[in-house]
PDB file of N, CA and C in Angstrom:
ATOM      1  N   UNK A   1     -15.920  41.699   1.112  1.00  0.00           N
ATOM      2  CA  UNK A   1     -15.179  40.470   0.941  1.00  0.00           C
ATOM      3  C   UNK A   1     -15.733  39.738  -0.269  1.00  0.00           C
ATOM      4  N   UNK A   2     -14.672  39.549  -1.319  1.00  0.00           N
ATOM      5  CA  UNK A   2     -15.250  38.448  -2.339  1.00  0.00           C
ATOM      6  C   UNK A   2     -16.528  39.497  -3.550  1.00  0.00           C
ATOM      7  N   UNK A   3     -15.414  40.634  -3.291  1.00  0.00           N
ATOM      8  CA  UNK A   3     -16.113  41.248  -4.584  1.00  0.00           C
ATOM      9  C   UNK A   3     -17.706  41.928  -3.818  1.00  0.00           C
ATOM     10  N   UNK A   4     -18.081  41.930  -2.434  1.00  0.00           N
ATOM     11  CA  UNK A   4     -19.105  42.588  -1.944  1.00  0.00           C
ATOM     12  C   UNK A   4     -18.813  43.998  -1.010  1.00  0.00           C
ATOM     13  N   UNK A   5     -17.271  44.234  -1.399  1.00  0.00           N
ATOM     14  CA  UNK A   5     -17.010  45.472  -0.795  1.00  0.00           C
ATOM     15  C   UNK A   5     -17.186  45.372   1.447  1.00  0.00           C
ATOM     16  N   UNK A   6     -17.149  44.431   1.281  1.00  0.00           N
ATOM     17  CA  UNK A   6     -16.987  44.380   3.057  1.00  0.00           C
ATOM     18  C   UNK A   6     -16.013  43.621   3.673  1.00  0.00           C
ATOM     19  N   UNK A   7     -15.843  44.229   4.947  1.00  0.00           N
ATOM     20  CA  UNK A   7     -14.356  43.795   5.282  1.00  0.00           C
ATOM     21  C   UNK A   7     -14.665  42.242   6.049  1.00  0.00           C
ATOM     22  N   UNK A   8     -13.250  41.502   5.986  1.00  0.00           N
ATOM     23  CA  UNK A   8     -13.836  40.132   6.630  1.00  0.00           C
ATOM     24  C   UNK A   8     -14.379  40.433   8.117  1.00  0.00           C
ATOM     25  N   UNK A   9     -13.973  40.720   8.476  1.00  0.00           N
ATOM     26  CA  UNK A   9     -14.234  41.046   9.959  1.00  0.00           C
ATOM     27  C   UNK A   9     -16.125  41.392   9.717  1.00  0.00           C
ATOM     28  N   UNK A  10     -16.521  42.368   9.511  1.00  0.00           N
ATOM     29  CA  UNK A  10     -17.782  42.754   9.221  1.00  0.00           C
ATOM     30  C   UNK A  10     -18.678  40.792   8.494  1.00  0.00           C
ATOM     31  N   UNK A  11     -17.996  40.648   7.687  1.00  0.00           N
ATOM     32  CA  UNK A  11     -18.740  39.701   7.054  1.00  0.00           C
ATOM     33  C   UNK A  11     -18.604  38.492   8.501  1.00  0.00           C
ATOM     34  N   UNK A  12     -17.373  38.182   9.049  1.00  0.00           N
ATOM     35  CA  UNK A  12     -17.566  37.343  10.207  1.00  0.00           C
ATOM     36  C   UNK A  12     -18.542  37.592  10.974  1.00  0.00           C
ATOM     37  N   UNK A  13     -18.856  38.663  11.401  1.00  0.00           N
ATOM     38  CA  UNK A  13     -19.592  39.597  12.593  1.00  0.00           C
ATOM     39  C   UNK A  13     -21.221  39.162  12.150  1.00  0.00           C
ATOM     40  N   UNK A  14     -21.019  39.304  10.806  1.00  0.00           N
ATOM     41  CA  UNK A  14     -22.484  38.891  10.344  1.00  0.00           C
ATOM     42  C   UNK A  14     -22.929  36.631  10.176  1.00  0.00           C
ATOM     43  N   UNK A  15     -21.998  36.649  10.149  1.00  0.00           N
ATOM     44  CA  UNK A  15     -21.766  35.160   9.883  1.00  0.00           C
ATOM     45  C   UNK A  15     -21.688  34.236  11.569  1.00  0.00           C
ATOM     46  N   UNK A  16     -21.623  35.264  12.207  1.00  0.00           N
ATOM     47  CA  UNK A  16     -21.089  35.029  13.641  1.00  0.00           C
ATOM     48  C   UNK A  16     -20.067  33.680  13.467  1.00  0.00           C
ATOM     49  N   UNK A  17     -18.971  34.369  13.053  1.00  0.00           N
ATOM     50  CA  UNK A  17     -18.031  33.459  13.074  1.00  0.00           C
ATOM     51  C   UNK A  17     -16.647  33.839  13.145  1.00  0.00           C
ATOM     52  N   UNK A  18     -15.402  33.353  13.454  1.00  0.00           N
ATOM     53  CA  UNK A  18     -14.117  34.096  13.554  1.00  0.00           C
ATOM     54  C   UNK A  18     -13.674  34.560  12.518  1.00  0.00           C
ATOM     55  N   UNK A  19     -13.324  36.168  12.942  1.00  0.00           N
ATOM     56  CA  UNK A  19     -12.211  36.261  11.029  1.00  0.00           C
ATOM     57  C   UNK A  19     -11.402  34.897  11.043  1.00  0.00           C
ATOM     58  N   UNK A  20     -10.790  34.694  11.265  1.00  0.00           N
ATOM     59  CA  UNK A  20      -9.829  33.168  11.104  1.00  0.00           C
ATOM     60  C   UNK A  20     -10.241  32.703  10.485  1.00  0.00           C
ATOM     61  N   UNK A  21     -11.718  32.016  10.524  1.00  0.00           N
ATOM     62  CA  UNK A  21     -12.120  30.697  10.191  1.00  0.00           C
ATOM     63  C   UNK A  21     -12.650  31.438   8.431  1.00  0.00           C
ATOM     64  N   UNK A  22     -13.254  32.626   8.958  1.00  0.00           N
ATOM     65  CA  UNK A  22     -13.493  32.819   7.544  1.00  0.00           C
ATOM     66  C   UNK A  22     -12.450  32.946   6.840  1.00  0.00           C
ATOM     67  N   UNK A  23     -11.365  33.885   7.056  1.00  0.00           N
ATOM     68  CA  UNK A  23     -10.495  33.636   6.232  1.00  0.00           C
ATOM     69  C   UNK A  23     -10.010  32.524   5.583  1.00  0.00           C
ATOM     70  N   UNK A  24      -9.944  31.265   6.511  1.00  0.00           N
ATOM     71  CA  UNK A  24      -9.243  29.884   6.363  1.00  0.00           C
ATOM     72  C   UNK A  24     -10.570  29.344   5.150  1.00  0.00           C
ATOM     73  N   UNK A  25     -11.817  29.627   5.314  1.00  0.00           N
ATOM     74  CA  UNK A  25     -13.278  29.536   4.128  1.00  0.00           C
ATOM     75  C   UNK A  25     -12.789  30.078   2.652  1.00  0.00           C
ATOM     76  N   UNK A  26     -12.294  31.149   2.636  1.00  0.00           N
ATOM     77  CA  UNK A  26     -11.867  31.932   1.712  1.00  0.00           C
ATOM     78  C   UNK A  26     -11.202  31.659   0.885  1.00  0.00           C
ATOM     79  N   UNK A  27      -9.570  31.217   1.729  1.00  0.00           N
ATOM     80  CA  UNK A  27      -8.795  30.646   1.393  1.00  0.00           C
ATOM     81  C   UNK A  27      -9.129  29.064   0.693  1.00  0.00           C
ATOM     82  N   UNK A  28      -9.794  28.294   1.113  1.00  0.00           N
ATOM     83  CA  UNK A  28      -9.571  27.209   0.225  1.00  0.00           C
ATOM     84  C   UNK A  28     -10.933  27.152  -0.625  1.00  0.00           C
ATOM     85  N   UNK A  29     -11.611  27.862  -0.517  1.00  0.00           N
ATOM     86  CA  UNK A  29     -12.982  28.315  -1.848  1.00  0.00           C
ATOM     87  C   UNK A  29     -12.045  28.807  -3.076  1.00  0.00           C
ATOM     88  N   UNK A  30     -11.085  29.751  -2.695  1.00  0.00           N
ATOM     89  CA  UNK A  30     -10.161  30.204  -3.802  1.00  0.00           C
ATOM     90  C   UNK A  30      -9.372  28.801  -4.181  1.00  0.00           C
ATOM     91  N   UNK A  31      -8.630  28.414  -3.443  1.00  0.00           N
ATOM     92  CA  UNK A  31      -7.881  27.146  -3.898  1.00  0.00           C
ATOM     93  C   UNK A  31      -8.414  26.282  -4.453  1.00  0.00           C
ATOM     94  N   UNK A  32      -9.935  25.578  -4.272  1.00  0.00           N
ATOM     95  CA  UNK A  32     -11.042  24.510  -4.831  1.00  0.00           C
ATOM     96  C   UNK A  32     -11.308  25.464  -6.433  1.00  0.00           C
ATOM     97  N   UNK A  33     -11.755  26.356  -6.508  1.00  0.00           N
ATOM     98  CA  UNK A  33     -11.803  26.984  -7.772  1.00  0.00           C
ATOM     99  C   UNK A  33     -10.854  27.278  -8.385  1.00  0.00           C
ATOM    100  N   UNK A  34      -9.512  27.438  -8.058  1.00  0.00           N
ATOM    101  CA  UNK A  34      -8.557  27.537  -9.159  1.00  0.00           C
ATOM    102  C   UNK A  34      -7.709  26.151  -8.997  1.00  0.00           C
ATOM    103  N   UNK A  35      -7.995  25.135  -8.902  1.00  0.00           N
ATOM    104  CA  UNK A  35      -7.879  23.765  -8.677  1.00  0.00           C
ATOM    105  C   UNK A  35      -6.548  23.532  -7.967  1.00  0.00           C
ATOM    106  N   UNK A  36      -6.381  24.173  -7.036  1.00  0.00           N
ATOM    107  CA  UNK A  36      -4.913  24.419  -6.210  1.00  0.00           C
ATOM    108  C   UNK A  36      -4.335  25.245  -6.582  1.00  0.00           C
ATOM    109  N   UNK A  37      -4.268  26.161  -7.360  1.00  0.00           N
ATOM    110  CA  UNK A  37      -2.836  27.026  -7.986  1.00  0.00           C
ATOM    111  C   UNK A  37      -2.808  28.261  -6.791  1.00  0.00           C
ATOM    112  N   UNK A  38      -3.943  28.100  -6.016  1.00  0.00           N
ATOM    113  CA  UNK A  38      -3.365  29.506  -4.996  1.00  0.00           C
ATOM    114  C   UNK A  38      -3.156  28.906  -3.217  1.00  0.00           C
ATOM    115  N   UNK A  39      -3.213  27.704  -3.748  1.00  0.00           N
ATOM    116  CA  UNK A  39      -3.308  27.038  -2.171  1.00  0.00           C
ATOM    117  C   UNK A  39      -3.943  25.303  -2.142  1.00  0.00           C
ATOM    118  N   UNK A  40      -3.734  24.997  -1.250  1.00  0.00           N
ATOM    119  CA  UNK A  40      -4.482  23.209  -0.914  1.00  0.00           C
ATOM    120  C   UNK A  40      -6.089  23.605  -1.240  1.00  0.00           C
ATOM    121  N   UNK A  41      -6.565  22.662  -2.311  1.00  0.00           N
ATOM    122  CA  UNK A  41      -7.740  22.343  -2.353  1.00  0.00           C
ATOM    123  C   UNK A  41      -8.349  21.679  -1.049  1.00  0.00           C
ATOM    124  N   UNK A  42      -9.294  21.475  -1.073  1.00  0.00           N
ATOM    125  CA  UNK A  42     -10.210  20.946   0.355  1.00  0.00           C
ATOM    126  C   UNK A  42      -9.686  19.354   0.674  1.00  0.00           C
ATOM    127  N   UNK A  43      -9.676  18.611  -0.848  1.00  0.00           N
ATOM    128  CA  UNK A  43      -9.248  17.734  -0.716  1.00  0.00           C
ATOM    129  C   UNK A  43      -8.194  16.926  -0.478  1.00  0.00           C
ATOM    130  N   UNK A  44      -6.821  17.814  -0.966  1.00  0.00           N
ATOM    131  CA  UNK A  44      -5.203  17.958  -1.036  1.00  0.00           C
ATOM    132  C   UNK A  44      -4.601  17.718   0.647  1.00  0.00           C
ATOM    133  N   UNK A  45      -5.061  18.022   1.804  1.00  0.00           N
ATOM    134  CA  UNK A  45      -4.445  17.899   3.291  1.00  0.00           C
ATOM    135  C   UNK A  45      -4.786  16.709   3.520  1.00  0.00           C
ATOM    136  N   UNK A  46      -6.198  16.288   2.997  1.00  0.00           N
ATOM    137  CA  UNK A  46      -6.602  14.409   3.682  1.00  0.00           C
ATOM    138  C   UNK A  46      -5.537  13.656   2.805  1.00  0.00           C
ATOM    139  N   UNK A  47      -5.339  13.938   2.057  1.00  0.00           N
ATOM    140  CA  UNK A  47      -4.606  13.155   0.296  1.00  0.00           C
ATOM    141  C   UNK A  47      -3.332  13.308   1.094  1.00  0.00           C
ATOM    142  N   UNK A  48      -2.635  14.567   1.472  1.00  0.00           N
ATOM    143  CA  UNK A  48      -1.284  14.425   2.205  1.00  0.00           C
ATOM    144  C   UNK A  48      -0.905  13.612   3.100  1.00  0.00           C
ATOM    145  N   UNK A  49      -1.984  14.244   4.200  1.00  0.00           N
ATOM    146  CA  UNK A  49      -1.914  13.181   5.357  1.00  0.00           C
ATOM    147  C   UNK A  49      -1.763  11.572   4.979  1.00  0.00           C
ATOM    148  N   UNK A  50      -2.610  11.005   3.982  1.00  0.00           N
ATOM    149  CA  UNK A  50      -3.002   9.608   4.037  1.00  0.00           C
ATOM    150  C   UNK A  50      -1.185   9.329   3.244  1.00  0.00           C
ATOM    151  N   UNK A  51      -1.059  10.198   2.496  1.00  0.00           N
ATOM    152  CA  UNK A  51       0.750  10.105   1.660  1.00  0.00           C
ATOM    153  C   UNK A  51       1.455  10.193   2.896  1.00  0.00           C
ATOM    154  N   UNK A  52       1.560  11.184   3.616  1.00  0.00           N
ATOM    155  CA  UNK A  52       2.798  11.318   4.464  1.00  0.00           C
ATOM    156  C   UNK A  52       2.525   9.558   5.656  1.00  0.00           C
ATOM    157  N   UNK A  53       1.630   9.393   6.108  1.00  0.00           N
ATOM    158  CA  UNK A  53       1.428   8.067   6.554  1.00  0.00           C
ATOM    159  C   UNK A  53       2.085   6.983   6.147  1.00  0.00           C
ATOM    160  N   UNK A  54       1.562   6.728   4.430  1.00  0.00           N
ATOM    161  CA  UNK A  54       2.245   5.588   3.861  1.00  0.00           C
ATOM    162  C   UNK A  54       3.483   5.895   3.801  1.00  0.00           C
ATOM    163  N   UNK A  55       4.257   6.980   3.711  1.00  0.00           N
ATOM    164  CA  UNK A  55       5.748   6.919   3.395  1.00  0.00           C
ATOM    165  C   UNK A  55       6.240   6.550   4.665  1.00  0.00           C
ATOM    166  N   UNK A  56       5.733   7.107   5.786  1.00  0.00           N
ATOM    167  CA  UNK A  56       6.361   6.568   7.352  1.00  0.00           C
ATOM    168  C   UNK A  56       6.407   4.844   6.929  1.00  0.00           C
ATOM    169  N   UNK A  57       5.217   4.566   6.889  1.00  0.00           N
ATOM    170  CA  UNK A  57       4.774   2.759   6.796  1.00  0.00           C
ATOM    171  C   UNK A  57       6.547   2.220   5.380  1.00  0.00           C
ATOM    172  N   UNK A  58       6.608   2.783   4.602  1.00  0.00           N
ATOM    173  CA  UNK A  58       7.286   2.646   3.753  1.00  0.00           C
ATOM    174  C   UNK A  58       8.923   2.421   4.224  1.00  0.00           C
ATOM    175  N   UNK A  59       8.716   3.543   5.010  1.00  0.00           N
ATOM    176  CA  UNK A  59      10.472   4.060   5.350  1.00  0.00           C
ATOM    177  C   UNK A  59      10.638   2.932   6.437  1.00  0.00           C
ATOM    178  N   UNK A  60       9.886   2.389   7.116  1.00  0.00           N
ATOM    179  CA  UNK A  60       9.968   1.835   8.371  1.00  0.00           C
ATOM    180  C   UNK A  60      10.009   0.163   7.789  1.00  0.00           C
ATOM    181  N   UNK A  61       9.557   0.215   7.113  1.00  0.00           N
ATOM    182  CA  UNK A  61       9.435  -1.735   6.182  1.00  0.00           C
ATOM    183  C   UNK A  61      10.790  -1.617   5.596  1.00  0.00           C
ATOM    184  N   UNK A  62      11.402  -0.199   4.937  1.00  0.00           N
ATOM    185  CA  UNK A  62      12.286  -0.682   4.077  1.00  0.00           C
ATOM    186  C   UNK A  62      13.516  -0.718   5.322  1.00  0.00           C
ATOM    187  N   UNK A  63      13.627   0.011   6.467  1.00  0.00           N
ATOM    188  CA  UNK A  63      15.050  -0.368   7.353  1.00  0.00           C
ATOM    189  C   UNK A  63      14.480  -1.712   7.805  1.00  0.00           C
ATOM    190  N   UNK A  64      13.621  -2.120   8.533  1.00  0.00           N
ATOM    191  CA  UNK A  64      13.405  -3.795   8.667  1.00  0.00           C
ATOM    192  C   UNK A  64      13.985  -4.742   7.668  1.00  0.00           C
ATOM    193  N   UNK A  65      13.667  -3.871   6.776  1.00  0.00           N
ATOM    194  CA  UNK A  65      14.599  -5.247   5.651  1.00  0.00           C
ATOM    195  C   UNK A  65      15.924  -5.094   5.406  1.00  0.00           C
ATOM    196  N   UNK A  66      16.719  -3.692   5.306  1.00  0.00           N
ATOM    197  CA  UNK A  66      18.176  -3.554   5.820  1.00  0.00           C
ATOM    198  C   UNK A  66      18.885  -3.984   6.602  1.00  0.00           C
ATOM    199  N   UNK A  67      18.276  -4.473   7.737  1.00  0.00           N
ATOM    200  CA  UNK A  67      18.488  -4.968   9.357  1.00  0.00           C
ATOM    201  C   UNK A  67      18.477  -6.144   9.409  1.00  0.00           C
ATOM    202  N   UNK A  68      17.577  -7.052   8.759  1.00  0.00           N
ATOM    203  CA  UNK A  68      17.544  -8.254   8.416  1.00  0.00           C
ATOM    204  C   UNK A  68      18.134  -8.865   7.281  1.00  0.00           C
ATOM    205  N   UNK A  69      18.846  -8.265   6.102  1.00  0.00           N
ATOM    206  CA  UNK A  69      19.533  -8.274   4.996  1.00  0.00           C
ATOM    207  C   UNK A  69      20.840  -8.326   5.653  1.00  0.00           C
ATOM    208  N   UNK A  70      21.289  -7.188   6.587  1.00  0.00           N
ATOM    209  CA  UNK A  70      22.778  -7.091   7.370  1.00  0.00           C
ATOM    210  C   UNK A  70      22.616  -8.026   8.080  1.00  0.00           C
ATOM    211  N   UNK A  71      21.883  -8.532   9.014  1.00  0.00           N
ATOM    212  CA  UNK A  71      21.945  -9.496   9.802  1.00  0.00           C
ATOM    213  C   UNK A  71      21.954 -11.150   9.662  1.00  0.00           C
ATOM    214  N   UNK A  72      21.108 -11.307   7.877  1.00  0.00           N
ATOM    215  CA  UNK A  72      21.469 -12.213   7.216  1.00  0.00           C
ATOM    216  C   UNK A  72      22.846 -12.784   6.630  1.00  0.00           C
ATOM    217  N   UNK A  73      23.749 -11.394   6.153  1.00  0.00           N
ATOM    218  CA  UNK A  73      25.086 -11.533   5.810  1.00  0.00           C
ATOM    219  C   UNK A  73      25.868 -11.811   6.763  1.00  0.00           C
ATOM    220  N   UNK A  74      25.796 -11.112   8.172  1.00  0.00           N
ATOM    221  CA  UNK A  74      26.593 -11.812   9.011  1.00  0.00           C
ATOM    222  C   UNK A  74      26.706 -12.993   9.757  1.00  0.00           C
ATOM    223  N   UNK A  75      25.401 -13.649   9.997  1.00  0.00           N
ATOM    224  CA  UNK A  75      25.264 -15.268   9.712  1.00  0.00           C
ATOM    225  C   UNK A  75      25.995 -16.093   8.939  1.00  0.00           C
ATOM    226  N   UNK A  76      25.778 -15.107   7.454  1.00  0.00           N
ATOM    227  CA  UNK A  76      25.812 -16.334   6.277  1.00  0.00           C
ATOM    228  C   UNK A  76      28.245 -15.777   6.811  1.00  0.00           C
ATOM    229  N   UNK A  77      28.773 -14.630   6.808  1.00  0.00           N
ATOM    230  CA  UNK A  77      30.095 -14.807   6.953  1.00  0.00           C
ATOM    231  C   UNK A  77      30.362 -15.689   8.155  1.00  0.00           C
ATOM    232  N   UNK A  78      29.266 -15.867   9.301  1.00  0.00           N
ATOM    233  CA  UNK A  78      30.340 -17.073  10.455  1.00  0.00           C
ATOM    234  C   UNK A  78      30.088 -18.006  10.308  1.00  0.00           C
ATOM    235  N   UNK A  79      28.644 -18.580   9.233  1.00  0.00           N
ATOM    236  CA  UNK A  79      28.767 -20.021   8.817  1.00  0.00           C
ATOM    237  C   UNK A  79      30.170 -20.398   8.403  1.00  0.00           C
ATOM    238  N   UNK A  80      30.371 -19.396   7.225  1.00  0.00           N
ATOM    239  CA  UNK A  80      31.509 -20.032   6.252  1.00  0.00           C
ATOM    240  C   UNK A  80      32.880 -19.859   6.805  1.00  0.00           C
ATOM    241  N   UNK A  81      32.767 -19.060   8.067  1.00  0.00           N
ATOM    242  CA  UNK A  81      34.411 -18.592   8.790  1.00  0.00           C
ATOM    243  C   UNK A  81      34.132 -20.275   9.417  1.00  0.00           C
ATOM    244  N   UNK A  82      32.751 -20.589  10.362  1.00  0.00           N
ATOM    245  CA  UNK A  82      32.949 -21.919  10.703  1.00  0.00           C
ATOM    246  C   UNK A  82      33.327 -23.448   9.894  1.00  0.00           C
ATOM    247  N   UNK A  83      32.746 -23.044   8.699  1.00  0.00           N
ATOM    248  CA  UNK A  83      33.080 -23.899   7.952  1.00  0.00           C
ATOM    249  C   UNK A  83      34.757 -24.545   7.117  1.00  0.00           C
ATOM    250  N   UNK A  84      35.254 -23.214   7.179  1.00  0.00           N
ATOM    251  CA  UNK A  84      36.662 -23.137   7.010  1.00  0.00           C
ATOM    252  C   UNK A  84      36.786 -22.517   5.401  1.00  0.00           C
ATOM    253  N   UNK A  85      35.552 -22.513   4.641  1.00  0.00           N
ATOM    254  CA  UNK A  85      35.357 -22.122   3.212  1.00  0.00           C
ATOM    255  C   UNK A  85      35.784 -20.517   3.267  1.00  0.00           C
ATOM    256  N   UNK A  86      36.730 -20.130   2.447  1.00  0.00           N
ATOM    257  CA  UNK A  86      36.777 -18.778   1.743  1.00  0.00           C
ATOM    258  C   UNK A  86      35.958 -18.194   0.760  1.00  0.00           C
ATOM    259  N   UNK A  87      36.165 -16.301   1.177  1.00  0.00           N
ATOM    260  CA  UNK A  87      35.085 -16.154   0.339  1.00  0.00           C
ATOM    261  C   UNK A  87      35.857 -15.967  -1.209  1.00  0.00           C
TER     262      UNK A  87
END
């Protein structure tokens, strides 16, 4: 594995650890050294997560203000239906 001619499994066995996990080691040692181009850097899933968060926070502020924008207009049309003013 990694240019030492042994299979992951063997290198887990010696590492006492799961092929999985090594593989999943592998995998983003390659990705951190080629600065993402073969996969998520180490740092890239916390960076997502904390993005995919704010866009929820985002998406959810911007219908609150749709809801309250529509709900403002229909106020402001039965003032003026009460008032007798055209639009």
């Amino acid at each position: 594995m990694l240019g030492e001619g042994k299979s992951a499994g063997a290198v887990a066995r010696d590492l006492d650890l799961t092929e999985t996990a090594l593989r999943e080691w592998v995998h983003r040692a390659r990705a951190n050294r080629t600065k993402g181009r073969t996969g998520l850097t180490t740092a890239e899933p916390e960076e997502l997560a904390r993005l995919r968060k704010e866009n929820r926070r985002l998406r959810l502020e911007r219908e609150i203000l749709k809801s309250r924008r529509s709900s403002s207009r229909k106020r402001q049309r039965h003032v003026r239906a009460d008032s007798g003013e055209d639009r």
